[in-house]
Protein backbone atom coordinates (compact mmCIF):
# COMPACT_ATOMS: atom_id res chain seq x y z
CA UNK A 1 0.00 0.00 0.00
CA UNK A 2 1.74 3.22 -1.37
CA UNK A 3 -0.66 6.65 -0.93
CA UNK A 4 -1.30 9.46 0.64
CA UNK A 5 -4.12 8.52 2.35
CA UNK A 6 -4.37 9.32 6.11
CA UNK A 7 -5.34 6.26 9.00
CA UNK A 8 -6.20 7.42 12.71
CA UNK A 9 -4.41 5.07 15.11
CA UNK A 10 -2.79 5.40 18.30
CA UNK A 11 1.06 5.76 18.73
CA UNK A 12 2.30 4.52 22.14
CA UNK A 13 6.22 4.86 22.65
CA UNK A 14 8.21 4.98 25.99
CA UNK A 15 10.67 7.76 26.95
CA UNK A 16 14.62 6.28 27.57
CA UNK A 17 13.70 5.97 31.09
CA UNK A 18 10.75 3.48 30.20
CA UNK A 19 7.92 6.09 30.89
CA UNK A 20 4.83 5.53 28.84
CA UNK A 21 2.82 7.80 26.32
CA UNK A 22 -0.19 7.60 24.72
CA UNK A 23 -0.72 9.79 21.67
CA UNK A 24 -3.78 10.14 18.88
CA UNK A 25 -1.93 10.48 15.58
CA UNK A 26 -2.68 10.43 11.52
CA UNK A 27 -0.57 7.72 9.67
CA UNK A 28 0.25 6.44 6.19
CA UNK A 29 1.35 2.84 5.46
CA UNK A 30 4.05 2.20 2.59
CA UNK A 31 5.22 -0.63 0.79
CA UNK A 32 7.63 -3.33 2.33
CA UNK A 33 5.74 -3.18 6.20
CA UNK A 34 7.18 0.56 6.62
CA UNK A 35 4.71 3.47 8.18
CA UNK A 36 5.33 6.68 7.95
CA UNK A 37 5.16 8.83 11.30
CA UNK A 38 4.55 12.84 11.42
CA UNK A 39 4.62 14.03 14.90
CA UNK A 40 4.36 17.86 15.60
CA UNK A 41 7.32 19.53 16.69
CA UNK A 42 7.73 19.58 19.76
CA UNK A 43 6.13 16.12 21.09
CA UNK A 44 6.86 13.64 23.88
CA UNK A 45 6.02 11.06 20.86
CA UNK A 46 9.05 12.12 18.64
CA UNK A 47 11.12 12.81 21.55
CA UNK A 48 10.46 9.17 22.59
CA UNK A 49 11.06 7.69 19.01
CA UNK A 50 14.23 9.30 18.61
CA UNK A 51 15.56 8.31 22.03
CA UNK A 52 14.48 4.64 21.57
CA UNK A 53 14.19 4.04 17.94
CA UNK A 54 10.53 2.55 18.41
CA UNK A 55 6.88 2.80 18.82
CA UNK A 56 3.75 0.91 18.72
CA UNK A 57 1.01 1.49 16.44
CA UNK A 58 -2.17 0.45 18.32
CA UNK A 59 -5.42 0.11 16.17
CA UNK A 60 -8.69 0.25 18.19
CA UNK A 61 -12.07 0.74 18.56
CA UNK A 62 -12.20 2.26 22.04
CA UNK A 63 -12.71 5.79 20.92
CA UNK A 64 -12.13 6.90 24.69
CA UNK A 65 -8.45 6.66 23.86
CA UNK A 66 -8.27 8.96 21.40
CA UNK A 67 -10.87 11.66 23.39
CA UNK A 68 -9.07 10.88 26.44
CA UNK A 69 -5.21 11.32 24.95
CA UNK A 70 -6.69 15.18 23.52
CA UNK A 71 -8.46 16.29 26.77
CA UNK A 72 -6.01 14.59 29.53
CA UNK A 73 -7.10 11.23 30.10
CA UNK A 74 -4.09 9.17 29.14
CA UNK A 75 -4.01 6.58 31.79
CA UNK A 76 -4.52 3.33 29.57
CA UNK A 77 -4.10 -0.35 30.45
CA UNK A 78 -0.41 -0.88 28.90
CA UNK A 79 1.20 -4.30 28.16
CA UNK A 80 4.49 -5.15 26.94
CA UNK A 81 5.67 -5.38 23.33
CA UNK A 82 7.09 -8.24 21.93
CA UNK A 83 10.30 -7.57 20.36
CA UNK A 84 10.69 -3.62 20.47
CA UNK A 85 10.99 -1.50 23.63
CA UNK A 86 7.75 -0.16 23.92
CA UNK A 87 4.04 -1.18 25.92
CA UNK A 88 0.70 -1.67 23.53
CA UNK A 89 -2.74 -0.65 24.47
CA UNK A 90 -4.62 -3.49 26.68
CA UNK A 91 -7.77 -2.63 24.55
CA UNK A 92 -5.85 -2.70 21.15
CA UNK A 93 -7.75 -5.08 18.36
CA UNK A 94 -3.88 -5.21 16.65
CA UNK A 95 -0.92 -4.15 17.50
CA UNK A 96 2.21 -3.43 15.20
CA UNK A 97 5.41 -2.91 16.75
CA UNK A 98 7.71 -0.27 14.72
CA UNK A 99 11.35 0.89 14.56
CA UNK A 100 12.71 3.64 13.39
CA UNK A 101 14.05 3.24 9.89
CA UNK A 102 14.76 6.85 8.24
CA UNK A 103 14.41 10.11 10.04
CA UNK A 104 13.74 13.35 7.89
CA UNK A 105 13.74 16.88 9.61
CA UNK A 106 11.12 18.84 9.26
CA UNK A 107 10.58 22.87 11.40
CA UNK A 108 6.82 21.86 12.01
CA UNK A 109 6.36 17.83 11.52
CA UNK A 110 9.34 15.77 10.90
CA UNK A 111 8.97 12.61 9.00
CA UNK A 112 9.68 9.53 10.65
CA UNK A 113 9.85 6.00 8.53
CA UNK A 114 9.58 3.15 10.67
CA UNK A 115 9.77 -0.27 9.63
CA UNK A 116 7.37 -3.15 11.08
CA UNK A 117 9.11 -5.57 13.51
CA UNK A 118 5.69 -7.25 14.44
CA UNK A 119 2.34 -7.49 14.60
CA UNK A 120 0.05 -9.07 16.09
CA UNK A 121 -4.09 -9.40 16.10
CA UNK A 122 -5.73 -9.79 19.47
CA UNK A 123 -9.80 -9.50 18.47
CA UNK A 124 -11.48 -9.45 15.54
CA UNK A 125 -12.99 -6.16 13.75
CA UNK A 126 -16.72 -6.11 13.71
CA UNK A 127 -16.58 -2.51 12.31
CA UNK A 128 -17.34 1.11 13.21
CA UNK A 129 -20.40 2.60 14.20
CA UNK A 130 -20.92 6.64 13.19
CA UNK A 131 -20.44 7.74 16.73
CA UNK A 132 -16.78 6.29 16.62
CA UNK A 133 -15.76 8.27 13.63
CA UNK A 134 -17.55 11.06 15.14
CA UNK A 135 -15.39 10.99 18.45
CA UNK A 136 -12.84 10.17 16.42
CA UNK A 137 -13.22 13.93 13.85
CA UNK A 138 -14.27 15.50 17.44
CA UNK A 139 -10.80 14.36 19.48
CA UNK A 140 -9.09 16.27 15.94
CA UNK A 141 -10.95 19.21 16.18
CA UNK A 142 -10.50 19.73 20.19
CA UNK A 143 -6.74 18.71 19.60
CA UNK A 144 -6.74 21.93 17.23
CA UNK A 145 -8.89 24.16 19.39
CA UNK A 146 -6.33 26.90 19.70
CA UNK A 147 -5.72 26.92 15.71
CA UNK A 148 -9.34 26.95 13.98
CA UNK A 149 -11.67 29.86 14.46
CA UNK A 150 -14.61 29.31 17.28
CA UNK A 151 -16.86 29.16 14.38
CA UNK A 152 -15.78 26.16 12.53
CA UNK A 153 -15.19 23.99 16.07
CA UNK A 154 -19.15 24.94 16.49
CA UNK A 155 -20.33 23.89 13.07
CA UNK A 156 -18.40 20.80 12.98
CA UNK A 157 -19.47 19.47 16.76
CA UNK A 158 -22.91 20.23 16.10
CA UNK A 159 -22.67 18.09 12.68
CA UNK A 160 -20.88 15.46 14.55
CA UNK A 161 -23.13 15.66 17.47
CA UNK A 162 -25.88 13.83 14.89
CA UNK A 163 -23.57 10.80 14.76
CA UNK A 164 -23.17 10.50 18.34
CA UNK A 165 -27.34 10.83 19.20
CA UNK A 166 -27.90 8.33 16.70
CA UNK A 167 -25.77 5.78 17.30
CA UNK A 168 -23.53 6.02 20.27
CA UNK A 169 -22.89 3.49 22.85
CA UNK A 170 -22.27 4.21 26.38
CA UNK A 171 -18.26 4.40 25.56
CA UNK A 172 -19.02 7.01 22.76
CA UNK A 173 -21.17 8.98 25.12
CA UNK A 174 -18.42 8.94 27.40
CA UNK A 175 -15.84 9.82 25.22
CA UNK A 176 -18.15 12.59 23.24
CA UNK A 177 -18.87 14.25 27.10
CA UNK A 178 -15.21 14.43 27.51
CA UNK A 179 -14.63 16.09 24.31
CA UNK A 180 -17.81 18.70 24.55
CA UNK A 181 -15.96 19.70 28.29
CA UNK A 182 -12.85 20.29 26.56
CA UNK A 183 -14.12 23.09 24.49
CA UNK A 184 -16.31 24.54 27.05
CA UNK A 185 -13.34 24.64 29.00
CA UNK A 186 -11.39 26.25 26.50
CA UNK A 187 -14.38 28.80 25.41
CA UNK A 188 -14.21 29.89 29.57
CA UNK A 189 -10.34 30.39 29.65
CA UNK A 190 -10.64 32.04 26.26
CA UNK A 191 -13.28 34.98 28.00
């Protein structure tokens, strides 16, 4: 698979003293097992990646991972990897264990190419229901909060907010509360 098209996962890596983080982020698959990483500068995710060479790409369903990693909620049941130095999501329907490969600088999002050491499936995919990919567009927008105008962040929830009343289970619900918080919150520090 060689394109430009964008997958929402979540990158867990651990800092060179073996401290764990949990992080929401967009990434593209390549040919020959390699991924391709773009972390904003700065992160605690590149940080980690360049101090350990690895990370673990954790592909879920639990959208309260990815609406809990953009509004503070990062405390995640963590196992060990297999063969890098790293810890997967608990919760994790596949995990793929990464190292880093190729490293190319970039002032606002360096690229990093990392190259699959393993993966593994732990549960089948039964497939997403609207309200995930609406948590999932919501944890985005919140994690750019400070970058798009009030405006758009409005239009967007509301739109979303369709999703979630249709077809949310109590985890969405959760996760969507969470999110609609955060930009409260942000709206009252912002007056």
């Amino acid at each position: 698979m060689n394109n430009d098209q964008i997958f929402e996962v979540v990158i867990t890596t651990v800092s060179s003293a073996g401290v764990p983080h949990i992080a929401p982020m967009g990434i593209r698959y390549q040919p020959e097992g390699r991924v391709l990483l773009m972390p904003f500068k700065p992160s605690t995710s590149l940080d980690n990646v360049l101090a350990t060479g690895h990370a673990v790409l954790n592909r879920l369903v639990d959208t309260r991972v990815f609406a809990g990693a953009v509004t503070g909620r990062r405390q995640w049941p963590l196992l060990p990897a297999q063969l890098v130095t790293g810890q997967r999501l608990a919760q994790a329907l596949s995990h793929v264990e990464l190292a880093l490969a190729e490293q190319r600088d970039d002032p606002q999002r360096p690229v990093l190419v990392m190259r699959t050491v393993h993966e593994e499936t732990h549960a089948p995919f039964i497939g997403f229901n609207r309200a995930q990919a609406a948590v999932i567009e919501g944890a985005v927008l919140v994690s750019r909060l400070r970058m798009l105008p009030a405006e758009k962040i409005d239009s967007e929830m509301r739109y979303l907010q369709i999703a979630v009343d249709k077809t949310a289970g109590p985890e969405e619900q959760e996760a969507w509360g969470w999110l609609l918080e955060a930009v409260a919150s942000h709206r009252g520090a912002a007056a």
